[in-house]
Protein backbone atom coordinates (compact mmCIF):
# COMPACT_ATOMS: atom_id res chain seq x y z
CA UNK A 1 -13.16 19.97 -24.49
CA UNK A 2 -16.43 19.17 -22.54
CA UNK A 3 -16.18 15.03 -24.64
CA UNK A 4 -12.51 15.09 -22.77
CA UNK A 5 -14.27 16.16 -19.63
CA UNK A 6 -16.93 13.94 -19.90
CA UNK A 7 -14.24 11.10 -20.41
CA UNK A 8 -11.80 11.83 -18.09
CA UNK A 9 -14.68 11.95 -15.51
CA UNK A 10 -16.24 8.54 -16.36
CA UNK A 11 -12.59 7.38 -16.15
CA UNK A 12 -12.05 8.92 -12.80
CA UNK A 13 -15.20 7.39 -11.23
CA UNK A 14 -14.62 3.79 -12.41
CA UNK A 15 -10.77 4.07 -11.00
CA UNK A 16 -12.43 5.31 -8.16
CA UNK A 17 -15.06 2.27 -7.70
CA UNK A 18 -13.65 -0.41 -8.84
CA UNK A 19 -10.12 -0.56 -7.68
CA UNK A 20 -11.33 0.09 -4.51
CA UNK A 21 -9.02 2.85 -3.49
CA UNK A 22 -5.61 1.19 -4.02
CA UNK A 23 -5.23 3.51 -7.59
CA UNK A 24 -7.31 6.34 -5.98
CA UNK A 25 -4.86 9.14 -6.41
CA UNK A 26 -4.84 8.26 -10.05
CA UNK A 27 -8.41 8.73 -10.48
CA UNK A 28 -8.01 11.84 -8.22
CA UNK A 29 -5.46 12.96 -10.90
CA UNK A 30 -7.92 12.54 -13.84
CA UNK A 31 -10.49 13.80 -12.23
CA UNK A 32 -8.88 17.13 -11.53
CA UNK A 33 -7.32 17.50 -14.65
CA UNK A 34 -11.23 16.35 -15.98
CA UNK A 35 -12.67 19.56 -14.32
CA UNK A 36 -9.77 21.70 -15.61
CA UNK A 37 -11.10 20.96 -19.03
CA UNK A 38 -14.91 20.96 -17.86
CA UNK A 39 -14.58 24.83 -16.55
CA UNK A 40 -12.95 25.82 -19.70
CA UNK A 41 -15.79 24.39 -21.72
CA UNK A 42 -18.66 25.55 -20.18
CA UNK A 43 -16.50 29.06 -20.26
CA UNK A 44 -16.15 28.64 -23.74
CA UNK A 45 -19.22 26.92 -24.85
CA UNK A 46 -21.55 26.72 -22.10
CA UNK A 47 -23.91 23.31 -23.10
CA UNK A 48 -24.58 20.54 -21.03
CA UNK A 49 -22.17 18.03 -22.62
CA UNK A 50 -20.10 20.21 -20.32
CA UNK A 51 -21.96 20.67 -17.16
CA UNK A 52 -21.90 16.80 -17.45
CA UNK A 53 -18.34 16.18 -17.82
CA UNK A 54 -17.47 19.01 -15.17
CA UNK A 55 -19.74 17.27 -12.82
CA UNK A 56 -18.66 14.06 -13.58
CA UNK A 57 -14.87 15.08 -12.74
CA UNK A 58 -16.19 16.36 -9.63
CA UNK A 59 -17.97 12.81 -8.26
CA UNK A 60 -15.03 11.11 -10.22
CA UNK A 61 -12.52 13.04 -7.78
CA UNK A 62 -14.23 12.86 -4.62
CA UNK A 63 -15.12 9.28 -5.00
CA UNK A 64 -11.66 8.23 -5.93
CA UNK A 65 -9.92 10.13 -3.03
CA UNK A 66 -12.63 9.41 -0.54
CA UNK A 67 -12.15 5.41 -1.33
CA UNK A 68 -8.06 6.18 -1.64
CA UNK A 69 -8.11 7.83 2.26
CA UNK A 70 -10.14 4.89 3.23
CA UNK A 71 -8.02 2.49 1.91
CA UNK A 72 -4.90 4.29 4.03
CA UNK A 73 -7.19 4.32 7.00
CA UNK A 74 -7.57 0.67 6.83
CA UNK A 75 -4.09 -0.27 6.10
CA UNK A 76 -3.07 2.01 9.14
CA UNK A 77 -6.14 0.78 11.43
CA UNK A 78 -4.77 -3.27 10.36
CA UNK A 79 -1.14 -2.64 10.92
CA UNK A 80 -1.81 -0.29 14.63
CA UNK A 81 -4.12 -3.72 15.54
CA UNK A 82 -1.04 -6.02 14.62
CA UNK A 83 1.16 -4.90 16.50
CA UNK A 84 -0.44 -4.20 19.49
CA UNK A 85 -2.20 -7.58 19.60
CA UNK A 86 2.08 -8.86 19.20
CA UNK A 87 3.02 -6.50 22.65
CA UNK A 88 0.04 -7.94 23.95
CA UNK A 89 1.04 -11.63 23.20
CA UNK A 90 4.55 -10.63 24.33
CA UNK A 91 5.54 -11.36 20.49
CA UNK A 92 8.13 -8.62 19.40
CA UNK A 93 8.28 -8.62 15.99
């Protein structure tokens, strides 16, 4: 269990970085699931194969949701700016 947490983690955080948010709440997805199987390894086996891969879902889910709400914040900031700059213009869209 800790190599599956150790994976999904690693997955989690390069979803996270390199998509750059847009597939965020998958890597927030494997990343929880990741720490699921992280806390019952180091329950069962305590080692540091899974203190890494527990860790590692934890980064892997904050990163990917952190980059995932800023990737919504952006979208929502862009669109908000849009259309006022249109009522400003006296465009109606």
């Amino acid at each position: 269990m800790a190599v599956v947490s150790l994976v999904l983690g690693i997955i989690a955080i390069v979803i996270g970085v390199f998509t750059s948010g847009v597939l965020g709440w998958l890597g927030g997805i494997i990343g929880i699931i990741g720490i699921v199987f992280g806390a019952l390894a180091r329950k069962n086996n305590p080692s540091g194969m899974a203190t890494a891969g527990f860790v590692c879902s934890i980064v892997g889910t904050v990163l990917s949701l952190l980059f995932y709400l800023a990737c919504i914040a952006c979208i929502g900031a862009g669109s908000a700016a849009s259309s006022s700059f249109c009522t400003l213009a006296g465009i109606i869209l």
